[in-house]
N, C-alpha and C. Protein backbone atom coordinates (compact mmCIF):
# COMPACT_ATOMS: atom_id res chain seq x y z
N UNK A 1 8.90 77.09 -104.10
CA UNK A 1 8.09 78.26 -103.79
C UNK A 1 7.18 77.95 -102.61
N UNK A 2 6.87 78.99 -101.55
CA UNK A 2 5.54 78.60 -100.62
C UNK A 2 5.28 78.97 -101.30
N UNK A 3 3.59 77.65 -100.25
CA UNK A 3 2.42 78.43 -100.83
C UNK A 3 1.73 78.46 -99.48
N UNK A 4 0.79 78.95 -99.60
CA UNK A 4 -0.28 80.12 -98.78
C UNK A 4 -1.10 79.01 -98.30
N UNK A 5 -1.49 79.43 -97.34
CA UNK A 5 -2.70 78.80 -96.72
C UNK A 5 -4.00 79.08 -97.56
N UNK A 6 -4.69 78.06 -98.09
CA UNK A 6 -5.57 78.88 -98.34
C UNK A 6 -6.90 78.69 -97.23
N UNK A 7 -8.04 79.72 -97.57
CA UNK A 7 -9.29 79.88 -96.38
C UNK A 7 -10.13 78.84 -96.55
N UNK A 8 -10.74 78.60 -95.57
CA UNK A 8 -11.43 76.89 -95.54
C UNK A 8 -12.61 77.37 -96.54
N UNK A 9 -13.17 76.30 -97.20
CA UNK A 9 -14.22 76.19 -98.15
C UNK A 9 -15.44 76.52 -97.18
N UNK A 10 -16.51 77.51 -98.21
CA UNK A 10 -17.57 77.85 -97.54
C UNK A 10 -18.03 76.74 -97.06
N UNK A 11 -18.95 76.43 -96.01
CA UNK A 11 -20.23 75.57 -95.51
C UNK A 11 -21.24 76.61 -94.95
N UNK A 12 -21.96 75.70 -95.72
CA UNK A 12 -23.93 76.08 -95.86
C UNK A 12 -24.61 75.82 -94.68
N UNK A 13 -24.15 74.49 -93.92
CA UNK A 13 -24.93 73.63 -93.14
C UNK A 13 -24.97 74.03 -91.28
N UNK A 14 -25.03 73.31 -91.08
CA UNK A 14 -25.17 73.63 -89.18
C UNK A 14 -24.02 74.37 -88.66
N UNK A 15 -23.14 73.62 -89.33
CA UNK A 15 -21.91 74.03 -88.72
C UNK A 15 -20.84 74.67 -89.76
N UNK A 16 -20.28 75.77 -89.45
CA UNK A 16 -19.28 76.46 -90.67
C UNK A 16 -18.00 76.29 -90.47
N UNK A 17 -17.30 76.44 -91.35
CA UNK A 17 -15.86 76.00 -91.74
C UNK A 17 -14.93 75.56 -90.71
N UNK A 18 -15.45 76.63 -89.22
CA UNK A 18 -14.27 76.54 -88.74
C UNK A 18 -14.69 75.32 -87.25
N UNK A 19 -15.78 74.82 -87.49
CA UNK A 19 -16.49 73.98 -86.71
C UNK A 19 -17.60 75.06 -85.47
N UNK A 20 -17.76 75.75 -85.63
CA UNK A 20 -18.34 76.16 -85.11
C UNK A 20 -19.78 75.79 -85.51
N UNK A 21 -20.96 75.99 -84.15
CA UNK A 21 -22.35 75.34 -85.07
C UNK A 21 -23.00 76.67 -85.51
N UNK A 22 -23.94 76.66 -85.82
CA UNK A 22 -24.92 78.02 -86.68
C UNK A 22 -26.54 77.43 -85.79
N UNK A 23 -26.71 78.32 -85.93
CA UNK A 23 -28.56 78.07 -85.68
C UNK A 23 -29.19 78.06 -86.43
N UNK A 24 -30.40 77.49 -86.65
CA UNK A 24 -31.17 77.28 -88.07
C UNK A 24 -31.54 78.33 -88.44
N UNK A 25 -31.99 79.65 -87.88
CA UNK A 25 -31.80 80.70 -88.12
C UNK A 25 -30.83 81.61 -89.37
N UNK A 26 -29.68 81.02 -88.87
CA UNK A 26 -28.52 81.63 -89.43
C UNK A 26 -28.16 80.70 -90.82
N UNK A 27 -28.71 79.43 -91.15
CA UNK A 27 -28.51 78.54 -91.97
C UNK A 27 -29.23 79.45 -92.92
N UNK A 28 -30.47 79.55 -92.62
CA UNK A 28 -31.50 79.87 -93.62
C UNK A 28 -31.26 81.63 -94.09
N UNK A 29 -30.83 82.05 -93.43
CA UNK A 29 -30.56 83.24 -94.31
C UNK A 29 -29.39 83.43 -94.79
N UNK A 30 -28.13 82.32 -94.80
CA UNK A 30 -26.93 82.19 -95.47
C UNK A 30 -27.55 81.82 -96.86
N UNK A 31 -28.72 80.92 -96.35
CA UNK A 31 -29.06 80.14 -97.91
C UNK A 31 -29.45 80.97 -99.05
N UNK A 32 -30.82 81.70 -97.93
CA UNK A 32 -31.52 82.72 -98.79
C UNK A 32 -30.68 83.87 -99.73
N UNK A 33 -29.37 84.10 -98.94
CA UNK A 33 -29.01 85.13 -99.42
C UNK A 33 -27.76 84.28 -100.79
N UNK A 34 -27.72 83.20 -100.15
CA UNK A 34 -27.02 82.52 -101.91
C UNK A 34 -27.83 82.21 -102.73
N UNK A 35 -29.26 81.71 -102.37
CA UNK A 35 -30.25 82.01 -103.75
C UNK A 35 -30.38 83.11 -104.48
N UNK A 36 -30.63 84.30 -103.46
CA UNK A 36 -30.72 85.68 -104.32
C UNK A 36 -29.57 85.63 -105.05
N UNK A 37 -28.04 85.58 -104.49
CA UNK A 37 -26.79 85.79 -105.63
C UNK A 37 -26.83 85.00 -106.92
N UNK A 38 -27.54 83.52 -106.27
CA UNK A 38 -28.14 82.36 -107.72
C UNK A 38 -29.04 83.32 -108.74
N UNK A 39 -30.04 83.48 -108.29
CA UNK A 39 -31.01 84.35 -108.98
C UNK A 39 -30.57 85.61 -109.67
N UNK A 40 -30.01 86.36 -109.36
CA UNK A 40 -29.35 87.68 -110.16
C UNK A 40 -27.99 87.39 -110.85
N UNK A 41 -27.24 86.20 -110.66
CA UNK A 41 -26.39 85.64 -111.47
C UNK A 41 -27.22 84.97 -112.73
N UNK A 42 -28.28 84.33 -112.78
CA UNK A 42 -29.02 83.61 -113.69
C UNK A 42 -29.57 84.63 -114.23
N UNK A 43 -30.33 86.01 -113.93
CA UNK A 43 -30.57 87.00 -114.76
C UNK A 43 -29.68 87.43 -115.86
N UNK A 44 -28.56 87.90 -114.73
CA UNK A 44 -27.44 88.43 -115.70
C UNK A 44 -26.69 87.87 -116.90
N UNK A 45 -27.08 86.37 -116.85
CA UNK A 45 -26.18 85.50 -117.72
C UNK A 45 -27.10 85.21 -118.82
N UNK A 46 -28.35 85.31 -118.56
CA UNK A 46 -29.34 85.34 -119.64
C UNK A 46 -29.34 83.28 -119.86
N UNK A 47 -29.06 82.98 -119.15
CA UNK A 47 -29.25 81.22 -119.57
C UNK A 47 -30.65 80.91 -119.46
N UNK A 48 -31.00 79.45 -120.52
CA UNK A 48 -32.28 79.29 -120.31
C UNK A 48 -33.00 78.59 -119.22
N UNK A 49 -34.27 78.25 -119.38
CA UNK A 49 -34.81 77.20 -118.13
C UNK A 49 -33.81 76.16 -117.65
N UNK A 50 -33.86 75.20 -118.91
CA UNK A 50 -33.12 74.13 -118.12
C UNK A 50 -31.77 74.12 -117.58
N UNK A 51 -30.87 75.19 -117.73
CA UNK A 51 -29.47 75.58 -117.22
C UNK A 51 -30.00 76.04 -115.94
N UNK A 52 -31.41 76.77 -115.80
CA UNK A 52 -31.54 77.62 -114.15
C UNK A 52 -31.71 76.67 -113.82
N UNK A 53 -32.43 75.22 -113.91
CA UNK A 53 -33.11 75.12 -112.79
C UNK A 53 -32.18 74.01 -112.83
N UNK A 54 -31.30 73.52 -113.63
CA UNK A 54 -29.82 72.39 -113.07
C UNK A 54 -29.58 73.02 -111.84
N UNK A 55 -29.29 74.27 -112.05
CA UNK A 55 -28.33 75.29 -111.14
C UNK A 55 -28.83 75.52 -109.77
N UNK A 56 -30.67 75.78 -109.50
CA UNK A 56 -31.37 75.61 -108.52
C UNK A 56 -31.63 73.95 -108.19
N UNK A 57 -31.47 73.39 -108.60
CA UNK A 57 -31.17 72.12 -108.22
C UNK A 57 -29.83 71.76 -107.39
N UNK A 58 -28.75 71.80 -107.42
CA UNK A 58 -27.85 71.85 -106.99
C UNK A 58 -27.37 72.16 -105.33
N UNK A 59 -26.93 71.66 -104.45
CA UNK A 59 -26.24 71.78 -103.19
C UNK A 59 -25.71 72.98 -103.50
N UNK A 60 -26.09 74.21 -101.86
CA UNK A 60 -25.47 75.10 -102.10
C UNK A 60 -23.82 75.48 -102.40
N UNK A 61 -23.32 74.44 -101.74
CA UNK A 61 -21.30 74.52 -102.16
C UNK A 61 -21.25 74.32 -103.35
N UNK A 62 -22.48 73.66 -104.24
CA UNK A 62 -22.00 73.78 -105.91
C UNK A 62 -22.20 75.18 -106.51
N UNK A 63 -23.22 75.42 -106.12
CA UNK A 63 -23.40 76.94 -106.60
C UNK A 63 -23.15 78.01 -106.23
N UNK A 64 -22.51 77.70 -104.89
CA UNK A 64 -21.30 79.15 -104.43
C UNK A 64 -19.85 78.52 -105.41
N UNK A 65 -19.64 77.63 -105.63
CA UNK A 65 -18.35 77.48 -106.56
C UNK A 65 -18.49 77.99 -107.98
N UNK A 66 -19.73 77.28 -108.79
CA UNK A 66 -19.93 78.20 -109.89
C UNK A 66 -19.88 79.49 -109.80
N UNK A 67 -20.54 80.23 -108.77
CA UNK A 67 -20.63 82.10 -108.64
C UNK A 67 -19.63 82.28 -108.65
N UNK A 68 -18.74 81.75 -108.23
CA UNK A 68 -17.20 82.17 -107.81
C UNK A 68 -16.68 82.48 -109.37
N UNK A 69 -16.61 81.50 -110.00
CA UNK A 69 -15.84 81.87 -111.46
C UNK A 69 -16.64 82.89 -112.14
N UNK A 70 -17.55 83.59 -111.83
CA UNK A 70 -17.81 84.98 -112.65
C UNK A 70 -19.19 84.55 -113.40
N UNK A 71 -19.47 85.68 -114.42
CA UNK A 71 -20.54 85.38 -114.94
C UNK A 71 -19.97 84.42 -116.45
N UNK A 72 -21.47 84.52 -117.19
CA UNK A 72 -21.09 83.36 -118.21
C UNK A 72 -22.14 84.01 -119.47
N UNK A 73 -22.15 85.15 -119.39
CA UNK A 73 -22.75 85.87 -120.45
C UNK A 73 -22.25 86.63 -121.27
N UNK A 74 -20.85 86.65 -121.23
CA UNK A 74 -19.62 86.95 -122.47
C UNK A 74 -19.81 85.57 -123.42
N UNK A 75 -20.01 84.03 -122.94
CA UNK A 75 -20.31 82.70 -123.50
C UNK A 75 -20.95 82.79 -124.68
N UNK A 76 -20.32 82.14 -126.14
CA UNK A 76 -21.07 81.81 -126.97
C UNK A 76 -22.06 81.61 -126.48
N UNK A 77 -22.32 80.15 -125.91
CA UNK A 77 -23.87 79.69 -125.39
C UNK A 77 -23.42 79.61 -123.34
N UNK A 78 -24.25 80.55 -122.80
CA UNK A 78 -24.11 81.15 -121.67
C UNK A 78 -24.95 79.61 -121.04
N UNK A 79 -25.81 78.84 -121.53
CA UNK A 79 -26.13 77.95 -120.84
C UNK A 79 -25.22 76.57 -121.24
N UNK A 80 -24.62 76.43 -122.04
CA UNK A 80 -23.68 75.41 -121.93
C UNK A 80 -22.16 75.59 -121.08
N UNK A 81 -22.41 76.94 -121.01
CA UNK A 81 -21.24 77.38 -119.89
C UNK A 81 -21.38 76.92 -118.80
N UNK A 82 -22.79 76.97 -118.38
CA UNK A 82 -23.07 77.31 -117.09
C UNK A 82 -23.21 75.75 -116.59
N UNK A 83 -23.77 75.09 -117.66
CA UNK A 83 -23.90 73.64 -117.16
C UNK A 83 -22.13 72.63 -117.24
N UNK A 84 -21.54 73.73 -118.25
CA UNK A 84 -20.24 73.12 -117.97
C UNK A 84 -19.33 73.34 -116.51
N UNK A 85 -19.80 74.72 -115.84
CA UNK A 85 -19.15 74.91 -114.76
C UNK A 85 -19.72 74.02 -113.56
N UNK A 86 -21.45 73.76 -113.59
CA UNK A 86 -21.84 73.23 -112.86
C UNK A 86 -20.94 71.63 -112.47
N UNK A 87 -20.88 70.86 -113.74
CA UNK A 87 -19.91 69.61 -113.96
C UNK A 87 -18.52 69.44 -113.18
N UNK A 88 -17.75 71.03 -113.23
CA UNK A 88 -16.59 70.84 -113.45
C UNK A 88 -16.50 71.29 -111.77
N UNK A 89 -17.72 72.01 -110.70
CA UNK A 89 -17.83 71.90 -109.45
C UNK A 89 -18.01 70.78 -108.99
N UNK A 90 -18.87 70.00 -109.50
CA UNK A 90 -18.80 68.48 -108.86
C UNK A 90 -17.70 67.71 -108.99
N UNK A 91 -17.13 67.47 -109.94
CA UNK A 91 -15.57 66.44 -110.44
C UNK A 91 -14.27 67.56 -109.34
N UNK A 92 -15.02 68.86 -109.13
CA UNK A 92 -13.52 69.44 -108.20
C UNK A 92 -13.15 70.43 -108.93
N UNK A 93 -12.59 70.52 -110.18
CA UNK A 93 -12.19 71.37 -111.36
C UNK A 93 -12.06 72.72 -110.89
N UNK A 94 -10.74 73.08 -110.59
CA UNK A 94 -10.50 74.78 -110.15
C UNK A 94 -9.35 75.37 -111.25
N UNK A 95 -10.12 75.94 -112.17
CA UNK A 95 -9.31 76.41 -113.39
C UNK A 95 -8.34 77.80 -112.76
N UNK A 96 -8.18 78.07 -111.58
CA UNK A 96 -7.44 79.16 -111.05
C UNK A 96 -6.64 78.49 -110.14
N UNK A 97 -6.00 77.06 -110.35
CA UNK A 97 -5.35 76.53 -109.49
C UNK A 97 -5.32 75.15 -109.03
């Protein structure tokens, strides 16, 4: 079977995916605007302190990978979800592939 190209992994930092650089300008409101998606994802999921602030702790490519798999408030426990997805972004873990 092919398979597909897939699209280069987000980057946060100076320079984005495709090597191009960013201005610090443009860094900081990529960021800002993945905190806000952090922040209204952590509302919605209802997890507690110490699951948010693992999660605000975290490099932004970990926590655009967690957002990616959806929310986690269907979860028995929405904060052991959340700290399980956090885990399974660092080790690599892409349950869609």
């Amino acid at each position: 079977s092919e398979t597909m190209a897939s699209a280069p992994q987000p980057c946060f930092g100076l320079v984005d995916a495709y090597g191009a650089r960013r201005s610090p300008d443009e860094v900081r409101i990529i960021r800002e605007m993945l905190e806000e998606d952090v922040r209204g994802f952590m509302s919605e999921s209802g997890v507690d302190g110490p699951a948010a602030r693992e999660l605000l702790s975290e490099p932004p490519e970990i926590q655009w990978a967690v957002l990616q798999r959806g929310p986690v408030k269907s979860a028995a426990n929405p904060s052991a979800a959340l700290i399980g997805r956090i885990r399974d972004a660092k080790t690599g873990f892409n349950p869609f592939g």
